[in-house]
PDB file of N, CA and C in Angstrom:
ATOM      1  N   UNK A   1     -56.464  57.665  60.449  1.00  0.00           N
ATOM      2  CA  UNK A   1     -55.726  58.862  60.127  1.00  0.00           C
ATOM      3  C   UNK A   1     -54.780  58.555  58.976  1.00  0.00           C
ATOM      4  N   UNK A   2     -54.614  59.536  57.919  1.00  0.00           N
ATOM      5  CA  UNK A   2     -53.795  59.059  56.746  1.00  0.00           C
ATOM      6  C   UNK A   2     -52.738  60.675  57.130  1.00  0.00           C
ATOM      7  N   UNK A   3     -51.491  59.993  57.025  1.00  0.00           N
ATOM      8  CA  UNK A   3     -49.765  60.618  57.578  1.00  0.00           C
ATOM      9  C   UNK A   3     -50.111  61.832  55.632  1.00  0.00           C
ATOM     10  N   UNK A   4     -49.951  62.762  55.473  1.00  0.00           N
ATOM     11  CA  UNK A   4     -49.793  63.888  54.646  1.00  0.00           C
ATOM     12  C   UNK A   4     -48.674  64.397  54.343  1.00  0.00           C
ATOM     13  N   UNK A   5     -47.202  63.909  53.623  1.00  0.00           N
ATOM     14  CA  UNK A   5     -46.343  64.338  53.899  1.00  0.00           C
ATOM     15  C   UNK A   5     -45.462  64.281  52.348  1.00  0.00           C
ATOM     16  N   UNK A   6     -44.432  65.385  51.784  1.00  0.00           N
ATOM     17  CA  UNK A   6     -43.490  64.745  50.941  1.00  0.00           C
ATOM     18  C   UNK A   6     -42.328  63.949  51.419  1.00  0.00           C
ATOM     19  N   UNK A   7     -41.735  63.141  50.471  1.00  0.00           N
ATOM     20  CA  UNK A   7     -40.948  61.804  50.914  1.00  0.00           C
ATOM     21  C   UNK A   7     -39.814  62.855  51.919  1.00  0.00           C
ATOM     22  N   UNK A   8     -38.985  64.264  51.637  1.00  0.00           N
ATOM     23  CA  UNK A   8     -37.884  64.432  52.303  1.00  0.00           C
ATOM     24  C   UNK A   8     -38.711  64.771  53.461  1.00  0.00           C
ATOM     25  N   UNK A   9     -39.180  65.740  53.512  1.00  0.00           N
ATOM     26  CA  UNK A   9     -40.140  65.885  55.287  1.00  0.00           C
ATOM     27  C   UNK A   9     -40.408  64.123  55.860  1.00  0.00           C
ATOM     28  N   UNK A  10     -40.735  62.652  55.351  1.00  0.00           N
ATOM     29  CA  UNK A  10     -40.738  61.812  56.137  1.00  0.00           C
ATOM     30  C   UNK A  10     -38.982  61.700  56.251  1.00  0.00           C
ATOM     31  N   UNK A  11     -38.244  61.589  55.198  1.00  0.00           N
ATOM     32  CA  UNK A  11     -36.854  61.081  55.945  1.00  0.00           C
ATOM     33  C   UNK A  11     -36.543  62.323  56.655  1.00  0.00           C
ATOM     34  N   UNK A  12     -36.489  63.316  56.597  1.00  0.00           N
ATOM     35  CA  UNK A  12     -36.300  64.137  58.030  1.00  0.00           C
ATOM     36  C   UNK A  12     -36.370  63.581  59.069  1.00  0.00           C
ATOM     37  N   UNK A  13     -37.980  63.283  59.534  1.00  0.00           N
ATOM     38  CA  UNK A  13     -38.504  62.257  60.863  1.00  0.00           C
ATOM     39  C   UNK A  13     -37.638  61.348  60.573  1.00  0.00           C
ATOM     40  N   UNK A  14     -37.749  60.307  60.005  1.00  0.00           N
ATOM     41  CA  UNK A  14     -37.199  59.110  60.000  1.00  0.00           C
ATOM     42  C   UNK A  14     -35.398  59.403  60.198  1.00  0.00           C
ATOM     43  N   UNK A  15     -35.063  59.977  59.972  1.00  0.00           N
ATOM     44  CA  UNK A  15     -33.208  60.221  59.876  1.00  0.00           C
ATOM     45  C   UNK A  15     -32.924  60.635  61.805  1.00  0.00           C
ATOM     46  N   UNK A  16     -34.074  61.227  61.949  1.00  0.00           N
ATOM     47  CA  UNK A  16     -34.483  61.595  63.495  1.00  0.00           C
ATOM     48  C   UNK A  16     -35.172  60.919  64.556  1.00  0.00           C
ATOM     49  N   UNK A  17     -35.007  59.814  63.915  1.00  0.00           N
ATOM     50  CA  UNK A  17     -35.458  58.388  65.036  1.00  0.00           C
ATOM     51  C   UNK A  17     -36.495  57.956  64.822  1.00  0.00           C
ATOM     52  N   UNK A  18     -37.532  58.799  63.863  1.00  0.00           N
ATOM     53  CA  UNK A  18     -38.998  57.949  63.317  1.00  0.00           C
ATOM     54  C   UNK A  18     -40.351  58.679  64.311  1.00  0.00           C
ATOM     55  N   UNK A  19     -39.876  59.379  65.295  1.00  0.00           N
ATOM     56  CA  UNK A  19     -40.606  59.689  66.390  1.00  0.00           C
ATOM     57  C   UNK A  19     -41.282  61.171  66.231  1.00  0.00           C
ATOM     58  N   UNK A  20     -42.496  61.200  65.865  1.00  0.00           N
ATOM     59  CA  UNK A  20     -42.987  62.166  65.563  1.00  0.00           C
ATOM     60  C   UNK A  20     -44.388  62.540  66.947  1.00  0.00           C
ATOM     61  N   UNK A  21     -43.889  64.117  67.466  1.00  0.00           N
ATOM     62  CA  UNK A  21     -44.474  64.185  68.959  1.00  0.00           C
ATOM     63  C   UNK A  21     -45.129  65.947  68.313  1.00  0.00           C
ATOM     64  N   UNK A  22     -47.136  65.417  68.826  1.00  0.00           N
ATOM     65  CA  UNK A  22     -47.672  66.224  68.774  1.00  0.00           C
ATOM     66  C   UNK A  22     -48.306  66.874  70.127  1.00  0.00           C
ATOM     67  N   UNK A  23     -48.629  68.541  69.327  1.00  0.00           N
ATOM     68  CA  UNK A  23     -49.251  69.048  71.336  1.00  0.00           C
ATOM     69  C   UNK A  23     -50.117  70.280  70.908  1.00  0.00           C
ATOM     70  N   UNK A  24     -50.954  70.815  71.795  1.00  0.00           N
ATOM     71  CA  UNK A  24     -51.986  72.205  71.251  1.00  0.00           C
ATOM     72  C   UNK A  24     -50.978  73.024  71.850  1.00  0.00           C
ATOM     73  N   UNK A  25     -50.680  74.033  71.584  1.00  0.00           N
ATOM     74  CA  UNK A  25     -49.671  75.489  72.435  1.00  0.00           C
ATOM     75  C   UNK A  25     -50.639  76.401  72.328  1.00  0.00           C
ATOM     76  N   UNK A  26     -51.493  77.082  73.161  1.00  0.00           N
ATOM     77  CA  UNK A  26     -52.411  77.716  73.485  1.00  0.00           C
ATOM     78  C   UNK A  26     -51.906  78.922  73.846  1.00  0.00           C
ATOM     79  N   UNK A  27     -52.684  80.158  73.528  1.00  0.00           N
ATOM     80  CA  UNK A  27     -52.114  81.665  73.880  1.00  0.00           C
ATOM     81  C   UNK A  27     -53.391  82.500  73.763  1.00  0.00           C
ATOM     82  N   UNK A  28     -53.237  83.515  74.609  1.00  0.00           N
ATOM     83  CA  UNK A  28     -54.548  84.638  74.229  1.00  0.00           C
ATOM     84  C   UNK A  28     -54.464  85.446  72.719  1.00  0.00           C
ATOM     85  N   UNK A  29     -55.330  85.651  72.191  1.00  0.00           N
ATOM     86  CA  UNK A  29     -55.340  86.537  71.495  1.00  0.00           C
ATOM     87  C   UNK A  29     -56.852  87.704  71.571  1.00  0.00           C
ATOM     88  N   UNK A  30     -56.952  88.479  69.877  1.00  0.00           N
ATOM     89  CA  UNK A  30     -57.891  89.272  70.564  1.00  0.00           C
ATOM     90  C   UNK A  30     -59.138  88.865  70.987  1.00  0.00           C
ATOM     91  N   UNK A  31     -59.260  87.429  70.259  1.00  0.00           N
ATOM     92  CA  UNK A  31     -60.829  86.986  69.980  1.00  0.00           C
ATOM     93  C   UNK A  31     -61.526  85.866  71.114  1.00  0.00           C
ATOM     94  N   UNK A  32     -59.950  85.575  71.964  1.00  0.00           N
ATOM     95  CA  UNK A  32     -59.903  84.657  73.260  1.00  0.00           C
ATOM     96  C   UNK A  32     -59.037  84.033  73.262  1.00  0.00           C
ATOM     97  N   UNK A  33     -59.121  82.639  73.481  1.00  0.00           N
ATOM     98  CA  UNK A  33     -57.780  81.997  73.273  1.00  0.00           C
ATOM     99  C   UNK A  33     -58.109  81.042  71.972  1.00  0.00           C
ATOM    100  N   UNK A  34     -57.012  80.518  71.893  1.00  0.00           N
ATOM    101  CA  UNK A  34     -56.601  79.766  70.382  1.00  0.00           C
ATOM    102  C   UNK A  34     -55.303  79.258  71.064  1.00  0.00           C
ATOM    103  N   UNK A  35     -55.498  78.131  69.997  1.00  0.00           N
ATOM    104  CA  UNK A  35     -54.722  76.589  69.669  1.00  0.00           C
ATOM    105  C   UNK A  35     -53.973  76.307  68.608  1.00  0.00           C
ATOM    106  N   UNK A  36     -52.694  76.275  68.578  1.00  0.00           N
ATOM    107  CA  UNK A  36     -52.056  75.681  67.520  1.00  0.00           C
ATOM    108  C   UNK A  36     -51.093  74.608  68.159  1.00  0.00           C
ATOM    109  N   UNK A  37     -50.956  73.897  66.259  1.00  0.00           N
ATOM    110  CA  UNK A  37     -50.533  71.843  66.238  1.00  0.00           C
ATOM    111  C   UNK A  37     -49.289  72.837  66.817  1.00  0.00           C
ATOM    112  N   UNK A  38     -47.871  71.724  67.144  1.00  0.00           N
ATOM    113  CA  UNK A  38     -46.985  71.838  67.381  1.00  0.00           C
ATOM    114  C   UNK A  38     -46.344  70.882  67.222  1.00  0.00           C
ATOM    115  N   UNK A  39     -44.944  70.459  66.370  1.00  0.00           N
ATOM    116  CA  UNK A  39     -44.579  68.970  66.250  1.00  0.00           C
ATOM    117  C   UNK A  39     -43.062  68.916  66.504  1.00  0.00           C
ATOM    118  N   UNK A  40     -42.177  67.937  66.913  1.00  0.00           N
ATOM    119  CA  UNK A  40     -41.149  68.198  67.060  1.00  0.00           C
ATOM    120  C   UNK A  40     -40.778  66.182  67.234  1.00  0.00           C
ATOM    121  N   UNK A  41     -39.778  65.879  66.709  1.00  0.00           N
ATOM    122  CA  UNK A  41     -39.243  64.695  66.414  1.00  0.00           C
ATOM    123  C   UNK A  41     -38.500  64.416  67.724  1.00  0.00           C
ATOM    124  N   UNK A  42     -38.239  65.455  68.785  1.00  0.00           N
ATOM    125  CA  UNK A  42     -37.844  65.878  70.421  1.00  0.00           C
ATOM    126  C   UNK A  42     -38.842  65.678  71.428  1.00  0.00           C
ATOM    127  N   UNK A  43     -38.799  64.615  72.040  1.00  0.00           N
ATOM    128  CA  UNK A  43     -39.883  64.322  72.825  1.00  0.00           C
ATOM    129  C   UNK A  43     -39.994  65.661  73.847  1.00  0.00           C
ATOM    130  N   UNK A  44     -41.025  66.252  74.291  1.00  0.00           N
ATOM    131  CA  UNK A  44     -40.973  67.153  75.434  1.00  0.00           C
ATOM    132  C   UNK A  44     -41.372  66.591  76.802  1.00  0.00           C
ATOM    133  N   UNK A  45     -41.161  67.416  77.477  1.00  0.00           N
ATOM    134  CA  UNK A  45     -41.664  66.832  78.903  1.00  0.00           C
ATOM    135  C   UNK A  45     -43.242  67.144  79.332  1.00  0.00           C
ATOM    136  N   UNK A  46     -44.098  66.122  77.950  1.00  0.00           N
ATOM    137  CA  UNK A  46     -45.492  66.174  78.345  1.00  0.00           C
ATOM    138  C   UNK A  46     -45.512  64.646  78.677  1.00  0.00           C
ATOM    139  N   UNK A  47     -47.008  64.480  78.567  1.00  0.00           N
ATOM    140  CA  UNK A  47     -47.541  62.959  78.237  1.00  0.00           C
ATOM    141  C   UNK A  47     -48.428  62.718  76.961  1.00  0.00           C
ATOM    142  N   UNK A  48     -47.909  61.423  76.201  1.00  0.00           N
ATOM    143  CA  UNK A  48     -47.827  61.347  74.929  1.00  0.00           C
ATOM    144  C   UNK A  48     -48.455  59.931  75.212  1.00  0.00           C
ATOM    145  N   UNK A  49     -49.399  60.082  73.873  1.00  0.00           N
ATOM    146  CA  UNK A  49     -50.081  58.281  73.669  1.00  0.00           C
ATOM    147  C   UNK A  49     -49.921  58.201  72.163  1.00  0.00           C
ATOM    148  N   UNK A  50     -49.326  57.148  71.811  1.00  0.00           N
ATOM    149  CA  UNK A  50     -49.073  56.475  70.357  1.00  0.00           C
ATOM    150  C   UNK A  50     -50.384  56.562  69.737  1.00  0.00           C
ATOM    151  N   UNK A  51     -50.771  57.395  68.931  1.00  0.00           N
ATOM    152  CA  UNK A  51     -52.207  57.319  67.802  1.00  0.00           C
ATOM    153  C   UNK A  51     -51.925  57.126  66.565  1.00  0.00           C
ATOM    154  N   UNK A  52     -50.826  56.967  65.947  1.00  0.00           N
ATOM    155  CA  UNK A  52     -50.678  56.304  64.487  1.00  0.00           C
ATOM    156  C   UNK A  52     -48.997  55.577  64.082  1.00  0.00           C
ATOM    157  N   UNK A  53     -49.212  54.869  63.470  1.00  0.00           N
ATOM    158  CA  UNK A  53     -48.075  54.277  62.536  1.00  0.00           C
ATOM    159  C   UNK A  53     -48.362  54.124  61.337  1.00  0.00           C
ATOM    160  N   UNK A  54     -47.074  54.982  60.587  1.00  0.00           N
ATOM    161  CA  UNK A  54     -47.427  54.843  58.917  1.00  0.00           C
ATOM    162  C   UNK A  54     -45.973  55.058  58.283  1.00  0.00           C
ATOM    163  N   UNK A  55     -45.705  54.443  57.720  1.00  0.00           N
ATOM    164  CA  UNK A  55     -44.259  54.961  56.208  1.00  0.00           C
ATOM    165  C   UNK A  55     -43.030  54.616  57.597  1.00  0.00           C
ATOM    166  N   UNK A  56     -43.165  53.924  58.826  1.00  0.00           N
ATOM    167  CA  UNK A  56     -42.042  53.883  59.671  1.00  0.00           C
ATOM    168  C   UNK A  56     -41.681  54.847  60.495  1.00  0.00           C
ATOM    169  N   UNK A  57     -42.919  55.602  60.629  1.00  0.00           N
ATOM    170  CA  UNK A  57     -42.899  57.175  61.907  1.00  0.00           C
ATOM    171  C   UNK A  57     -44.429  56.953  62.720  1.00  0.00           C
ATOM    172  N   UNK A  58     -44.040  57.191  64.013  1.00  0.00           N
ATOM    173  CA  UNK A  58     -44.781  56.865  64.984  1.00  0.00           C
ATOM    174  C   UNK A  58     -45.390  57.732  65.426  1.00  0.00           C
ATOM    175  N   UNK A  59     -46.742  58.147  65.455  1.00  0.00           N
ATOM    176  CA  UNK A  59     -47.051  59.353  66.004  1.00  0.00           C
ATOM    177  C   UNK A  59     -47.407  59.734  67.126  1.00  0.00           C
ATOM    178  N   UNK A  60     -46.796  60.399  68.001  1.00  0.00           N
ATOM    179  CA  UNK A  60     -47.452  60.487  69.669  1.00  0.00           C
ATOM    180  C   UNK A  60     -48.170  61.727  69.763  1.00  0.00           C
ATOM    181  N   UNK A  61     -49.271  61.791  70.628  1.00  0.00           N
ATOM    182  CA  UNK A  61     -50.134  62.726  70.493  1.00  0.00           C
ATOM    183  C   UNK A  61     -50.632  63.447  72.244  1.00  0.00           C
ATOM    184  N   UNK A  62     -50.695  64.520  72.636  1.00  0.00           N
ATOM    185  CA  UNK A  62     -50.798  64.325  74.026  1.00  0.00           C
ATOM    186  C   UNK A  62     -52.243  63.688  74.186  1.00  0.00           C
ATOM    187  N   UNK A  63     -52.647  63.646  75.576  1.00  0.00           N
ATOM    188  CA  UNK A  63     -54.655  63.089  75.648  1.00  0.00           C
ATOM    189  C   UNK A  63     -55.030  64.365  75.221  1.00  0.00           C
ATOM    190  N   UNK A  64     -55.950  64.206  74.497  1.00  0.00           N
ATOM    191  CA  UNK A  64     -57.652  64.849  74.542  1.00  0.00           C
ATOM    192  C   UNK A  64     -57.442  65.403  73.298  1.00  0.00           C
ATOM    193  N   UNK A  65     -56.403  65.089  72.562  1.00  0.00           N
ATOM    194  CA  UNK A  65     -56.509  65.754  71.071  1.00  0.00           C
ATOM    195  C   UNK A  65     -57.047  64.764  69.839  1.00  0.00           C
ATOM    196  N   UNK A  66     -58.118  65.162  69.418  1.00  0.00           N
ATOM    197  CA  UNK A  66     -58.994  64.601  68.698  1.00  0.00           C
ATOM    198  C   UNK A  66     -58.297  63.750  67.147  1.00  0.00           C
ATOM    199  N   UNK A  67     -58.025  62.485  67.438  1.00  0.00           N
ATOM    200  CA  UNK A  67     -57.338  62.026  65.637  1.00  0.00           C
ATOM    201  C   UNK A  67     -57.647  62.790  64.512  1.00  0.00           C
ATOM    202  N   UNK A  68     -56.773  63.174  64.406  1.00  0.00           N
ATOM    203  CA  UNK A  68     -57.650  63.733  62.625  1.00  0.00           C
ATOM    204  C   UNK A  68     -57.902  62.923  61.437  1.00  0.00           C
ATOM    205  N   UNK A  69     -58.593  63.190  60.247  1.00  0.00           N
ATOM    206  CA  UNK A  69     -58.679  62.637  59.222  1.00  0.00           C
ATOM    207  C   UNK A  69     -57.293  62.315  58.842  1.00  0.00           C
ATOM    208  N   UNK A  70     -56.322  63.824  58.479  1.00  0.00           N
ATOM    209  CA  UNK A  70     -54.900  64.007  57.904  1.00  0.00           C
ATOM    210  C   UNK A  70     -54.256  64.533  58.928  1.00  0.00           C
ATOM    211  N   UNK A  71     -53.438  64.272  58.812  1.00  0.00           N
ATOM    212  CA  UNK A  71     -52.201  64.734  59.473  1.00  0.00           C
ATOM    213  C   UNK A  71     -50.829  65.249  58.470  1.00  0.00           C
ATOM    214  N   UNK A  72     -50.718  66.934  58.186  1.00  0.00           N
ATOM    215  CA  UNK A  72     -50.102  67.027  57.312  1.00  0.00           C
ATOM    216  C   UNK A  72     -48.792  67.070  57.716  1.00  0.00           C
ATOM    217  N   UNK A  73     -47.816  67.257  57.380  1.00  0.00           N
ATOM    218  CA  UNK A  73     -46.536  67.983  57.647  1.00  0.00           C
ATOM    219  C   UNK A  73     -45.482  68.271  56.504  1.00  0.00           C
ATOM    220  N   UNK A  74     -44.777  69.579  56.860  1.00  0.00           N
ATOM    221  CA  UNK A  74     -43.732  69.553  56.218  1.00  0.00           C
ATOM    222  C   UNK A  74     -42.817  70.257  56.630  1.00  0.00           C
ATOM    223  N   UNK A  75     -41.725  70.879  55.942  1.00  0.00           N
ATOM    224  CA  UNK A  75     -40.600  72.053  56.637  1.00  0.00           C
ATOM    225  C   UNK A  75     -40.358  72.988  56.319  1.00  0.00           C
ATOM    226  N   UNK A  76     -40.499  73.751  57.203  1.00  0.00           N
ATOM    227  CA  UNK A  76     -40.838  75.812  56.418  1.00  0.00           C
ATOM    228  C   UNK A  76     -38.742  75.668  56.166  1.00  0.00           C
ATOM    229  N   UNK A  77     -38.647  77.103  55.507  1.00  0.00           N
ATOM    230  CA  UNK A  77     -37.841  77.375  55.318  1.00  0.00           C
ATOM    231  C   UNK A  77     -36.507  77.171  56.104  1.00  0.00           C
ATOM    232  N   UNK A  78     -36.992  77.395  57.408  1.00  0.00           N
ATOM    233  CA  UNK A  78     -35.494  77.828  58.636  1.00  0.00           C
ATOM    234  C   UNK A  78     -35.699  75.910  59.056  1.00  0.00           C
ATOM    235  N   UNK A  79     -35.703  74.987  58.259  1.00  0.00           N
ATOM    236  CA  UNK A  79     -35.647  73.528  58.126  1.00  0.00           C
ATOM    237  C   UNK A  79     -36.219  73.159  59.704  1.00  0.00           C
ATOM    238  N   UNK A  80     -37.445  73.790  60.230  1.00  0.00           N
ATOM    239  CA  UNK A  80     -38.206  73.134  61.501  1.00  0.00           C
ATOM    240  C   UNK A  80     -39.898  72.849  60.748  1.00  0.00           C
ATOM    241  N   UNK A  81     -40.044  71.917  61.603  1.00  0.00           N
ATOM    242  CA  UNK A  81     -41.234  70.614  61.922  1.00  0.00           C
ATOM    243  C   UNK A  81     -42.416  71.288  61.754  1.00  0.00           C
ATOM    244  N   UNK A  82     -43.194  71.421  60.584  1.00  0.00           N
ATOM    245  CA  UNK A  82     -44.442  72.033  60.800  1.00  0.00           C
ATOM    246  C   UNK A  82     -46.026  71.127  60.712  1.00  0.00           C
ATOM    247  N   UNK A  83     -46.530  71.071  61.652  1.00  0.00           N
ATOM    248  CA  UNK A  83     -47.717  69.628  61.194  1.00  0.00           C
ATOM    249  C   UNK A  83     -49.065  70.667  61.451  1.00  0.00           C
ATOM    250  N   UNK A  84     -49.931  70.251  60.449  1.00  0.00           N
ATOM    251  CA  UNK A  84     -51.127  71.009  60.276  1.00  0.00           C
ATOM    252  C   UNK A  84     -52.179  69.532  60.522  1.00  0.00           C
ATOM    253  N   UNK A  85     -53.097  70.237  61.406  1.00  0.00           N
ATOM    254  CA  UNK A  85     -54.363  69.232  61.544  1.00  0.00           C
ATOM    255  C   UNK A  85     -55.425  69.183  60.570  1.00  0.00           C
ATOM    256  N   UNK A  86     -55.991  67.979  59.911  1.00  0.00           N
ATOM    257  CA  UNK A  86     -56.992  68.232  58.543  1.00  0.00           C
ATOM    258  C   UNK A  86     -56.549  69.324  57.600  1.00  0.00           C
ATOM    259  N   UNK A  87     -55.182  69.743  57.590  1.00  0.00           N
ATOM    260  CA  UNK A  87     -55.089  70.633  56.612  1.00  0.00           C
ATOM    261  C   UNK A  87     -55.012  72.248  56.896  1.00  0.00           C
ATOM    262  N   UNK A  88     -55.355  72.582  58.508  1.00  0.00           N
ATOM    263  CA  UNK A  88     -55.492  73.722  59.267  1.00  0.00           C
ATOM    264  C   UNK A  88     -54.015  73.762  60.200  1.00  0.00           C
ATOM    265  N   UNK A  89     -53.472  74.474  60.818  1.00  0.00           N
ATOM    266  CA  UNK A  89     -52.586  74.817  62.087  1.00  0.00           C
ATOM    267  C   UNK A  89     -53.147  75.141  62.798  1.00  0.00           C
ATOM    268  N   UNK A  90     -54.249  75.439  62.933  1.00  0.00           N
ATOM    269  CA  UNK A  90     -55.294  76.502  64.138  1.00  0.00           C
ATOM    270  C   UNK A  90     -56.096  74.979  64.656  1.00  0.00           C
ATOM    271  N   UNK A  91     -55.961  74.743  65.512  1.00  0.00           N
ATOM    272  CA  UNK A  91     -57.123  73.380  65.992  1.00  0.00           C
ATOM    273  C   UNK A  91     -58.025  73.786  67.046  1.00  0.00           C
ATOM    274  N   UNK A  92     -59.708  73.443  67.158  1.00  0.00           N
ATOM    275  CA  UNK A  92     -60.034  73.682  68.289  1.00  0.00           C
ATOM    276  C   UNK A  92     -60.519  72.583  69.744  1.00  0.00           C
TER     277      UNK A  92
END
């Protein structure tokens, strides 16, 4: 997996302990259900397995979510955590 990121989105993570925590957040919509990344430098109360180290940020991932090629991220406007899988937010 190669980390996708500009340098201030990594010192963000990194200024925030280095700990970068991924998860699917699943919801109905019209077409069935759907999956989107979710990232937060705040561990939640899932279960998380270490799937990458790169630039000094650690990536935890819950089970059954498939490594990606990329792993993008960056920070929308209102300065929160946005990580896109291969380049998508929608994962299936």
């Amino acid at each position: 997996m190669r980390l996708v990121a500009e340098q201030r989105t990594l010192q963000l993570v990194a200024d925030q302990g280095g700990e970068l925590y991924l998860w699917a957040r699943g919801f109905r919509c019209c077409a069935g259900r759907s999956y989107v990344l979710e990232a937060s430098t705040r561990r939640p109360d899932l279960t998380f397995d270490r799937i990458h180290e790169e630039e000094g940020i650690a990536v935890w991932a819950t089970p059954g979510l498939v490594e990606p090629d990329e792993l993008h991220l960056d920070v929308d406007r209102r300065g929160e955590l946005r990580a896109f899988w291969n380049g998508q937010s929608w994962i299936g």
